[in-house]
PDB file of N, CA and C in Angstrom:
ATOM      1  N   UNK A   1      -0.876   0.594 -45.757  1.00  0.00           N
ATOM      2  CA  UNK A   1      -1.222   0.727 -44.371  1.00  0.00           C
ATOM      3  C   UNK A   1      -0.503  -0.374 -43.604  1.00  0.00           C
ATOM      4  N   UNK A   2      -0.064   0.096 -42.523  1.00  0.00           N
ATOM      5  CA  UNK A   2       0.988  -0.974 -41.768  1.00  0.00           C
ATOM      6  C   UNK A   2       0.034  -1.697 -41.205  1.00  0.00           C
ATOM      7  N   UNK A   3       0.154  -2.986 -40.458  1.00  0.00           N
ATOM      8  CA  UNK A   3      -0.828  -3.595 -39.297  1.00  0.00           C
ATOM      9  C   UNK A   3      -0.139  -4.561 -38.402  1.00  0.00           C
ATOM     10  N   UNK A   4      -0.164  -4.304 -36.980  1.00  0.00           N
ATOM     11  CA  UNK A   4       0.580  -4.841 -36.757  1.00  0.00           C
ATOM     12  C   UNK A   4      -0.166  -5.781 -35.707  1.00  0.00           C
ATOM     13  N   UNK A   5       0.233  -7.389 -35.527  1.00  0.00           N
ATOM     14  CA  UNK A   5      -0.370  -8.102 -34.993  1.00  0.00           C
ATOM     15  C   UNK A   5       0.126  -8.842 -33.895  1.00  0.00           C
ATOM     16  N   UNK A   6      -0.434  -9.093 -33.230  1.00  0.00           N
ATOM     17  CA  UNK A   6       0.120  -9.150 -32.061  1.00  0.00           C
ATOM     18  C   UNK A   6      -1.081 -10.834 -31.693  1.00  0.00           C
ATOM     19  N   UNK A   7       0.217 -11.695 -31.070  1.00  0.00           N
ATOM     20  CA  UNK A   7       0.050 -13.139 -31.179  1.00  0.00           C
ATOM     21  C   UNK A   7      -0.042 -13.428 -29.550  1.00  0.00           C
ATOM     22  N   UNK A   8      -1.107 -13.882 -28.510  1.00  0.00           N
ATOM     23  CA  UNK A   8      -0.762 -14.568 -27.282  1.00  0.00           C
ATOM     24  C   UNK A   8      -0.528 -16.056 -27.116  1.00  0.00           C
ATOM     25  N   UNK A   9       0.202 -16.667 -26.666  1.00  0.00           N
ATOM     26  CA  UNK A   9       0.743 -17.802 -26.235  1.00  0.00           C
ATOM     27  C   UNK A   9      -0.289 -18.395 -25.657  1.00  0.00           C
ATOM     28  N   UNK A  10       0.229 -19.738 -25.474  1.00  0.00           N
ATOM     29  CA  UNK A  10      -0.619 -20.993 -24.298  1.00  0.00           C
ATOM     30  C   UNK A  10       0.298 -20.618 -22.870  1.00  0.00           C
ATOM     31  N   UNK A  11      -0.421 -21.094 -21.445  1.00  0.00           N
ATOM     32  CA  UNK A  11       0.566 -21.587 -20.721  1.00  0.00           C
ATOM     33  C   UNK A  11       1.904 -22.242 -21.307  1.00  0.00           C
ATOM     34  N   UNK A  12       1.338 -23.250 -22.261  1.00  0.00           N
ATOM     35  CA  UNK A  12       2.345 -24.489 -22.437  1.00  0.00           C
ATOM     36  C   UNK A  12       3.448 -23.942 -22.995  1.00  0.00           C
ATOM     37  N   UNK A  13       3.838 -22.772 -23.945  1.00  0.00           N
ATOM     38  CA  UNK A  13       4.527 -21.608 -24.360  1.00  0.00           C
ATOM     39  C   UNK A  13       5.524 -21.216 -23.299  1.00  0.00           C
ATOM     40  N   UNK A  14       4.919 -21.225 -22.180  1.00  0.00           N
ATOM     41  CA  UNK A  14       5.903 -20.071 -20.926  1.00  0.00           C
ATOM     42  C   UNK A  14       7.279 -21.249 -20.891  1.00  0.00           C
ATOM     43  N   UNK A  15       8.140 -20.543 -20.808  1.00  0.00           N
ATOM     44  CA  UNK A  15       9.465 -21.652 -20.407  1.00  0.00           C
ATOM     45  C   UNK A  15       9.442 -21.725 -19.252  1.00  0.00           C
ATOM     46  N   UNK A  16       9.675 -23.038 -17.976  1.00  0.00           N
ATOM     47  CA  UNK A  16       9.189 -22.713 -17.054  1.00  0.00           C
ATOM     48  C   UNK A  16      10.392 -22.631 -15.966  1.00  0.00           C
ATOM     49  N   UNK A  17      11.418 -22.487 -16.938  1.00  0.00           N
ATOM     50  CA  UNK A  17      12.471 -21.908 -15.691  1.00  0.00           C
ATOM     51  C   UNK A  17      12.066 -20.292 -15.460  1.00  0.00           C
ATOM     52  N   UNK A  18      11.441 -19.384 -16.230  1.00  0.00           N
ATOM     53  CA  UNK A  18      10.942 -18.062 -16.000  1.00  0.00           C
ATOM     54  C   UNK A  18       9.937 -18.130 -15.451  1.00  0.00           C
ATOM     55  N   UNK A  19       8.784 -19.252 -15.057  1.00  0.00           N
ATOM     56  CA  UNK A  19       7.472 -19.243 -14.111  1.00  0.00           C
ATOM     57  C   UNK A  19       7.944 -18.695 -12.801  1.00  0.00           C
ATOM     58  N   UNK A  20       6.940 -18.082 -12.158  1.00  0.00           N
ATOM     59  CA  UNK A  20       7.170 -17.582 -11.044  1.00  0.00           C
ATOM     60  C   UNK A  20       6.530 -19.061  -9.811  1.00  0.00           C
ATOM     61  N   UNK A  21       7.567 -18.321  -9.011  1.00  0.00           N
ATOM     62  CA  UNK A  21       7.173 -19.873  -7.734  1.00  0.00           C
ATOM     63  C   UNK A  21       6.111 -20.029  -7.170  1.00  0.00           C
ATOM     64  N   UNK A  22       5.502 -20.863  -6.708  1.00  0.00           N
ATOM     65  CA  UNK A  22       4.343 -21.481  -6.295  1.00  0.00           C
ATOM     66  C   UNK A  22       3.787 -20.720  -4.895  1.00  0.00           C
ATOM     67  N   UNK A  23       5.012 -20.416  -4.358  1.00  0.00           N
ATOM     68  CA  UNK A  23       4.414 -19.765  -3.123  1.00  0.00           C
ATOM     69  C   UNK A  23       3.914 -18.411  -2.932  1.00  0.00           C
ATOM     70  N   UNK A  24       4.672 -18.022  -4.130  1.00  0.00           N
ATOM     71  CA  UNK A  24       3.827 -16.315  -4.615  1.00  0.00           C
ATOM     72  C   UNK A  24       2.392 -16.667  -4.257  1.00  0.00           C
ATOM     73  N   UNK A  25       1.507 -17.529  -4.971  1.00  0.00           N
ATOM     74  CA  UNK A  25       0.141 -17.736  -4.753  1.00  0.00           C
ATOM     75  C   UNK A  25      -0.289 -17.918  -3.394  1.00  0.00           C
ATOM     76  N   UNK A  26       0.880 -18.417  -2.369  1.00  0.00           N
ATOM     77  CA  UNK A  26      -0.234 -18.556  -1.181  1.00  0.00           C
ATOM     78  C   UNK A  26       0.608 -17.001  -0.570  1.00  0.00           C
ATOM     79  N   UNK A  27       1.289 -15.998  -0.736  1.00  0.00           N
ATOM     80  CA  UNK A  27       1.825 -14.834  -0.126  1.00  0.00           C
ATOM     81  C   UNK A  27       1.076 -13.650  -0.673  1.00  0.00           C
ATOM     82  N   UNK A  28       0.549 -13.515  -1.353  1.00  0.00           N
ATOM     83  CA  UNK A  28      -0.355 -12.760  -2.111  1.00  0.00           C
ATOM     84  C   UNK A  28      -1.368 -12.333  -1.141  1.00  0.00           C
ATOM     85  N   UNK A  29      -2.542 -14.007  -1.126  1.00  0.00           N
ATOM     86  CA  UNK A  29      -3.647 -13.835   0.179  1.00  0.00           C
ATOM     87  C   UNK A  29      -2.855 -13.278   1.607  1.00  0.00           C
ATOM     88  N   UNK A  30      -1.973 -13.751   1.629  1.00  0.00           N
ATOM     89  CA  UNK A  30      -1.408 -13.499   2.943  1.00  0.00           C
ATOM     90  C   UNK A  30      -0.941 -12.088   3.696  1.00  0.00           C
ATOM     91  N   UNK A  31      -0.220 -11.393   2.424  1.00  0.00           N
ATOM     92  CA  UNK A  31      -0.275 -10.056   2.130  1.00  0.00           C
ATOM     93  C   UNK A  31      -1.286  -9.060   2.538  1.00  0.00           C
ATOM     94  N   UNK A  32      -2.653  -9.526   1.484  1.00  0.00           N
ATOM     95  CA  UNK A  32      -3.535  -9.069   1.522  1.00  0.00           C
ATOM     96  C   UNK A  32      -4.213  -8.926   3.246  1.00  0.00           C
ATOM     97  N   UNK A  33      -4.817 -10.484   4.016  1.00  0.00           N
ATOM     98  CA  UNK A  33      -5.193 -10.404   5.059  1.00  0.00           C
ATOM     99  C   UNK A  33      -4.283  -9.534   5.802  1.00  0.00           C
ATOM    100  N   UNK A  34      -3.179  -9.167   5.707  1.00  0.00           N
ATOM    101  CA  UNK A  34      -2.449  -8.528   6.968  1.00  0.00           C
ATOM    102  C   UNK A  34      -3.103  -6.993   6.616  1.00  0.00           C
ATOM    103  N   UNK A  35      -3.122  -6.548   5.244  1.00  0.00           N
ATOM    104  CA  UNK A  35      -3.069  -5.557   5.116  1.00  0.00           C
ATOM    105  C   UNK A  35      -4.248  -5.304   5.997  1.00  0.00           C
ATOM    106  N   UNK A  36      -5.447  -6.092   5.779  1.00  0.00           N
ATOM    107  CA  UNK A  36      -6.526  -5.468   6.405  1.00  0.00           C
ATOM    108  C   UNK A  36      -6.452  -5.589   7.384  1.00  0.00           C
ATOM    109  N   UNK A  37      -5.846  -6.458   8.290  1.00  0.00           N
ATOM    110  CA  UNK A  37      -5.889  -6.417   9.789  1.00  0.00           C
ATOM    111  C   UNK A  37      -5.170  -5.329  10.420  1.00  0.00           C
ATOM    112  N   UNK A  38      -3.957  -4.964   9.628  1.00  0.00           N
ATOM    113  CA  UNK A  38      -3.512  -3.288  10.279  1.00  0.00           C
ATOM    114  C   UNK A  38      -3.880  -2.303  10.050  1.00  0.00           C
ATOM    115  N   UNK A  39      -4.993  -2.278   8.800  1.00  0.00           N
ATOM    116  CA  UNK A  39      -5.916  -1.409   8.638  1.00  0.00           C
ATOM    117  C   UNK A  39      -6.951  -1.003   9.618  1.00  0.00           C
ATOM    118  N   UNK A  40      -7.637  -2.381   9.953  1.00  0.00           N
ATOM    119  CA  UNK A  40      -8.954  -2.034  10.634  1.00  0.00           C
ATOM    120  C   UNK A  40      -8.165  -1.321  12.170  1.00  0.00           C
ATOM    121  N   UNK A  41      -7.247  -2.266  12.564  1.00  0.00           N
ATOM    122  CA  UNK A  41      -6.750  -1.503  14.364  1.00  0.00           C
ATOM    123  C   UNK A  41      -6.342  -0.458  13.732  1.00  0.00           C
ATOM    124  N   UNK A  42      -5.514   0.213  12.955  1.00  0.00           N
ATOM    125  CA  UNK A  42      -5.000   1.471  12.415  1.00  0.00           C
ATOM    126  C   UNK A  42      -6.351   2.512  12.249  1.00  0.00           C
ATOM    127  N   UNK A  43      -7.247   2.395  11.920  1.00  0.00           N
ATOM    128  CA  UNK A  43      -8.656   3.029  11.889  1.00  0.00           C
ATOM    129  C   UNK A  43      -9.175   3.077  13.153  1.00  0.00           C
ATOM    130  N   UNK A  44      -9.051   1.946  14.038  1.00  0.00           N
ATOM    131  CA  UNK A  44      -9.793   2.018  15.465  1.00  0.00           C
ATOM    132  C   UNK A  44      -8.616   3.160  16.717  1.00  0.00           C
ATOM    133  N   UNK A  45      -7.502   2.493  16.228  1.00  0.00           N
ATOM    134  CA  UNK A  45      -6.417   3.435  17.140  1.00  0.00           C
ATOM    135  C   UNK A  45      -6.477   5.219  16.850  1.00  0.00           C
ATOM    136  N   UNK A  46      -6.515   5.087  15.174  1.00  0.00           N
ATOM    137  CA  UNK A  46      -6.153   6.656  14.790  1.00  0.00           C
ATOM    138  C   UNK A  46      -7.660   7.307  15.815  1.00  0.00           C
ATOM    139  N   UNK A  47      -9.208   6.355  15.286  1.00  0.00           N
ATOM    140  CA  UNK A  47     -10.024   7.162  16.156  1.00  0.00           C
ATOM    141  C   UNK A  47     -10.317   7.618  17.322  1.00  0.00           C
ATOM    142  N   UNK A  48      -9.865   6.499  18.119  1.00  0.00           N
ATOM    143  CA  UNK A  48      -9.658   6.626  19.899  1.00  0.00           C
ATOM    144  C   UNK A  48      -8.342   7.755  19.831  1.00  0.00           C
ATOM    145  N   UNK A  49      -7.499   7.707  19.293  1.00  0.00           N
ATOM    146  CA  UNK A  49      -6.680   8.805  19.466  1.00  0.00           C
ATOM    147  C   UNK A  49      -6.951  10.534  19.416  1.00  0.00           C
ATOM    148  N   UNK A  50      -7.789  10.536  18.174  1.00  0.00           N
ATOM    149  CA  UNK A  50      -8.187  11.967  17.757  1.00  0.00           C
ATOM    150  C   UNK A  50      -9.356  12.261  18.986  1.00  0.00           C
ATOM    151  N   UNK A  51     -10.391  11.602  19.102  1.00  0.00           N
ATOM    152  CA  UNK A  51     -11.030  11.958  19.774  1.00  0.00           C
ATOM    153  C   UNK A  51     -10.331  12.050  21.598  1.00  0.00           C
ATOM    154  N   UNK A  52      -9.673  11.339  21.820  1.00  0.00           N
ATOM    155  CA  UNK A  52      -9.085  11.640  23.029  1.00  0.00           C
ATOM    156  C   UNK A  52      -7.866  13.038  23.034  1.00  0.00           C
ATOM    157  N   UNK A  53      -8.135  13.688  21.896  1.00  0.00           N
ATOM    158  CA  UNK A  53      -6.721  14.608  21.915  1.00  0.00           C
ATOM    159  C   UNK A  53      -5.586  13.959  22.317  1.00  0.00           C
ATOM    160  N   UNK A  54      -5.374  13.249  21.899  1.00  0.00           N
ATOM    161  CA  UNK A  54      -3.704  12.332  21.443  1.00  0.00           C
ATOM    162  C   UNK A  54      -2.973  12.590  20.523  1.00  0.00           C
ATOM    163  N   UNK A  55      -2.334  13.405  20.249  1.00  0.00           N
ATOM    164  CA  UNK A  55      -2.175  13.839  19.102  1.00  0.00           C
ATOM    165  C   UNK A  55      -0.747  13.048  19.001  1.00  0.00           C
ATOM    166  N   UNK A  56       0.343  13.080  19.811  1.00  0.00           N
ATOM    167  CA  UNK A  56       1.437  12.083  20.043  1.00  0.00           C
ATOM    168  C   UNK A  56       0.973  10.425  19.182  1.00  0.00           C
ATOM    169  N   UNK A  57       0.387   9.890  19.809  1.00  0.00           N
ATOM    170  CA  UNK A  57      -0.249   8.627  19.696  1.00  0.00           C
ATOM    171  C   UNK A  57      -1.032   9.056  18.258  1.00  0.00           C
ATOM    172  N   UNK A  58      -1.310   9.625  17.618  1.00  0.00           N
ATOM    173  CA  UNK A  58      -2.579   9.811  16.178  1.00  0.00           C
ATOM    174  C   UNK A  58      -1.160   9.644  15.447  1.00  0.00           C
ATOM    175  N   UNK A  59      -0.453  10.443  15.523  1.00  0.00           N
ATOM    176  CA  UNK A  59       0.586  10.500  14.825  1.00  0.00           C
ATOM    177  C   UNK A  59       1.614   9.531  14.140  1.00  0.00           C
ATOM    178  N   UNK A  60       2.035   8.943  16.001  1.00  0.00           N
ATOM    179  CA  UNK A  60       2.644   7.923  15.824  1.00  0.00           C
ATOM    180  C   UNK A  60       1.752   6.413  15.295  1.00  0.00           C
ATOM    181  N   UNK A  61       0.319   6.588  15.379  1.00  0.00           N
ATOM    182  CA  UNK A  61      -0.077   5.628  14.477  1.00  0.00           C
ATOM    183  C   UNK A  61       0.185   5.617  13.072  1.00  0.00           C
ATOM    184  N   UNK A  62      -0.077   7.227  12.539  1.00  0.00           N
ATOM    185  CA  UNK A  62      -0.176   6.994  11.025  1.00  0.00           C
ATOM    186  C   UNK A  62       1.293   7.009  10.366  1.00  0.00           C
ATOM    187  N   UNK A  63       2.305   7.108  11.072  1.00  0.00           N
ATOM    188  CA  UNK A  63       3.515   7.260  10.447  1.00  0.00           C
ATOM    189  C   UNK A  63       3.891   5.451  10.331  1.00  0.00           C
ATOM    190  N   UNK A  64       3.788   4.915  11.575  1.00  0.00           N
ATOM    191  CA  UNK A  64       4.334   3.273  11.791  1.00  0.00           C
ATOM    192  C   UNK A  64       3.736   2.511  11.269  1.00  0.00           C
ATOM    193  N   UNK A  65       4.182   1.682  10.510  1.00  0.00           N
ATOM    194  CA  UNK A  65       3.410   0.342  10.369  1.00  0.00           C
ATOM    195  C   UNK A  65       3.987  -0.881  10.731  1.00  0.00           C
ATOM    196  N   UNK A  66       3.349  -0.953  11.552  1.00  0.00           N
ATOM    197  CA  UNK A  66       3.704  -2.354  12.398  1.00  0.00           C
ATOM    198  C   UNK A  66       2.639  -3.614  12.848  1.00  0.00           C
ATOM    199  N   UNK A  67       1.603  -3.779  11.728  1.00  0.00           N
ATOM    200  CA  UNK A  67       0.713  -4.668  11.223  1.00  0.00           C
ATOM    201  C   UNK A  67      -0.091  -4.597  12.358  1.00  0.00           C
ATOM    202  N   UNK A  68      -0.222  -3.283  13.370  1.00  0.00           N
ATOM    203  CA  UNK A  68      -1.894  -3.365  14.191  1.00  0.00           C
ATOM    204  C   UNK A  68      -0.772  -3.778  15.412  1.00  0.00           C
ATOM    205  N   UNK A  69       0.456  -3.717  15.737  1.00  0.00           N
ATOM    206  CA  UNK A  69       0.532  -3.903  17.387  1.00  0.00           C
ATOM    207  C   UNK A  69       0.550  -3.024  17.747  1.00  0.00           C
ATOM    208  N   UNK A  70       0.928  -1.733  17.340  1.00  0.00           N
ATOM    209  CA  UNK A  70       1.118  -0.112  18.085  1.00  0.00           C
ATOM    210  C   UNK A  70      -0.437   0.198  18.079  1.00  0.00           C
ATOM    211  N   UNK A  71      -1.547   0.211  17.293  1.00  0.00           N
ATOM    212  CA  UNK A  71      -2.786   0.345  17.969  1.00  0.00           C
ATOM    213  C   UNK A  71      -3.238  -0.644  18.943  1.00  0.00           C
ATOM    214  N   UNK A  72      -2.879  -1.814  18.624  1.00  0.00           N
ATOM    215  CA  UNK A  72      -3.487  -2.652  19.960  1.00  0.00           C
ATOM    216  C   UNK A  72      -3.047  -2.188  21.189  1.00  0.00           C
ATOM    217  N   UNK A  73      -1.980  -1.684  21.226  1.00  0.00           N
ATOM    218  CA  UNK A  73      -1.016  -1.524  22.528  1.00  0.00           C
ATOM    219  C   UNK A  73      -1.580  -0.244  23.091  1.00  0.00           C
ATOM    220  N   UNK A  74      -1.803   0.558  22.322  1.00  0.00           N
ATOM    221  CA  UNK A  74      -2.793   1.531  22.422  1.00  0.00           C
ATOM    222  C   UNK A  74      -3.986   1.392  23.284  1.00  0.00           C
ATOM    223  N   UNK A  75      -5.246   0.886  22.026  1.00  0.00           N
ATOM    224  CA  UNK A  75      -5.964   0.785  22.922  1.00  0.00           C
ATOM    225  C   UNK A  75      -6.396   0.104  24.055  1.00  0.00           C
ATOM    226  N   UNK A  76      -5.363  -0.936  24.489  1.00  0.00           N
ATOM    227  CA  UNK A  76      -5.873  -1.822  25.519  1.00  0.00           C
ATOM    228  C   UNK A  76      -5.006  -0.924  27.038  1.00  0.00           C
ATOM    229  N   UNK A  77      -4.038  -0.420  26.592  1.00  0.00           N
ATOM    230  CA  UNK A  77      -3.168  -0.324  27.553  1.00  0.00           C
ATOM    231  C   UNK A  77      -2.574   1.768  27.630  1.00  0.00           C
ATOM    232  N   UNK A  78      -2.927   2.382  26.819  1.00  0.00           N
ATOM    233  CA  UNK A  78      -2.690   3.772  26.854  1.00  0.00           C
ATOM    234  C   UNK A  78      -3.742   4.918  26.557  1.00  0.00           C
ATOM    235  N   UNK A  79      -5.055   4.497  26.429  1.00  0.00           N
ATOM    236  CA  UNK A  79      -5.601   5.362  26.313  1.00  0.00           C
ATOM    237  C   UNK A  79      -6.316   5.913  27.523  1.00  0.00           C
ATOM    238  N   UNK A  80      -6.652   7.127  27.606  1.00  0.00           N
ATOM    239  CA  UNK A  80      -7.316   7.682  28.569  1.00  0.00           C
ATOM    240  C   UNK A  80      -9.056   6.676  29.363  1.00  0.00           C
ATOM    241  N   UNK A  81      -8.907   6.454  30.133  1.00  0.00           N
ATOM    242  CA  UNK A  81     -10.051   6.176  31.227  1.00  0.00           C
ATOM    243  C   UNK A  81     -11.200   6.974  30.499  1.00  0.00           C
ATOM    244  N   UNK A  82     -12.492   6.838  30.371  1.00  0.00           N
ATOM    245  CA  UNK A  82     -13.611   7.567  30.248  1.00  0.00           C
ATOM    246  C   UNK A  82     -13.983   7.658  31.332  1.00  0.00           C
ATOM    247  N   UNK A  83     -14.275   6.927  32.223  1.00  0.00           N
ATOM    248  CA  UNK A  83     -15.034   7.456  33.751  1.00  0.00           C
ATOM    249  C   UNK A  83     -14.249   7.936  34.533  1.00  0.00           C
ATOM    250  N   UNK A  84     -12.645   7.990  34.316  1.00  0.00           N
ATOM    251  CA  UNK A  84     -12.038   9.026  35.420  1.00  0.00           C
ATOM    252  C   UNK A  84     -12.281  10.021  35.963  1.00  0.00           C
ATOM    253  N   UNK A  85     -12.351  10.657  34.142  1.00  0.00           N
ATOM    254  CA  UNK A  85     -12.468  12.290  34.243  1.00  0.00           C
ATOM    255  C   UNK A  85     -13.039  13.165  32.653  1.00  0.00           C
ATOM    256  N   UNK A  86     -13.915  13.903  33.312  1.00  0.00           N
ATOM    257  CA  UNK A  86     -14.474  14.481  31.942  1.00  0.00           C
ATOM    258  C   UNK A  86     -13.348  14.686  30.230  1.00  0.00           C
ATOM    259  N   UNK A  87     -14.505  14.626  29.248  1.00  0.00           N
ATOM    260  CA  UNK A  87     -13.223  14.828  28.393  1.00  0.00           C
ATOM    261  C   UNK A  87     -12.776  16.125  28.257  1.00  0.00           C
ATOM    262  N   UNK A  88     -11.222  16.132  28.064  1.00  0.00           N
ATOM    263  CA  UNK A  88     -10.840  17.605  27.902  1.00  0.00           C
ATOM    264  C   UNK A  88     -10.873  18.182  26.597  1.00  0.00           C
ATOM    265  N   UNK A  89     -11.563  19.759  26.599  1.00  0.00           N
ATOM    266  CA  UNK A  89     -11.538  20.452  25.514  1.00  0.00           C
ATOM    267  C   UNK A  89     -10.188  20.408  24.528  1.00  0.00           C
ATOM    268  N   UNK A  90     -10.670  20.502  23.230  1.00  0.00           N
ATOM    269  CA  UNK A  90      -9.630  20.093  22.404  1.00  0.00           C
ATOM    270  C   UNK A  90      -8.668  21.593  22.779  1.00  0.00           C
ATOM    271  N   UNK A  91      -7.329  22.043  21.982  1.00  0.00           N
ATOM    272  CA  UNK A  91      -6.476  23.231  22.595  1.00  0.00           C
ATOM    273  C   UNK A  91      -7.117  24.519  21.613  1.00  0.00           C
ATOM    274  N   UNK A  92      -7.783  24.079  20.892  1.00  0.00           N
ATOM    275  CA  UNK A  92      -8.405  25.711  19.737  1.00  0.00           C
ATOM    276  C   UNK A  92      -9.460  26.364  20.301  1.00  0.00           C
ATOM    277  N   UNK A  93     -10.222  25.336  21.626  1.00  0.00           N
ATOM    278  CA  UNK A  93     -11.686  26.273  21.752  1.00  0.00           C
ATOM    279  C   UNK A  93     -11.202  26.678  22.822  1.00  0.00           C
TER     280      UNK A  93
END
């Protein structure tokens, strides 16, 4: 019967011209926080969009990623007024 075994190293093992660089560790978190911050406006934009029948703007949210400025820009500055004017029926009913 064959067996084959398999041995893991120490850190002290790694050669450390192959270690990866130090700043990987702080780009990682950094990565991460962005992701969620263009997530959450990407969730708030796509919804103000659908519900306003935006379909231009829904679109062009979910295709771009541009870390949450195309929804901010959105909602502060392009979406429809609520007290202007009633909302309009979506185009199917």
């Amino acid at each position: 019967m064959l067996v084959l075994r398999v041995e893991f190293g120490t850190i002290a093992d790694v050669n450390p011209t192959h270690a990866p660089p130090t700043w990987i560790a702080l780009l990682i978190p950094l990565l991460v926080l962005i992701a969620l911050w263009d997530g959450v406006w990407k969730v708030l934009g796509m919804w103000r969009s659908a519900r306003n029948y935006q379909i231009g703007w829904f679109v062009c949210i979910t295709i771009f990623n541009t870390v949450g400025i195309l929804p901010i820009i959105y909602l502060l500055w392009c979406q429809r007024d609520r007290n202007s004017e009633a909302r309009p029926k979506p185009p199917y009913m």
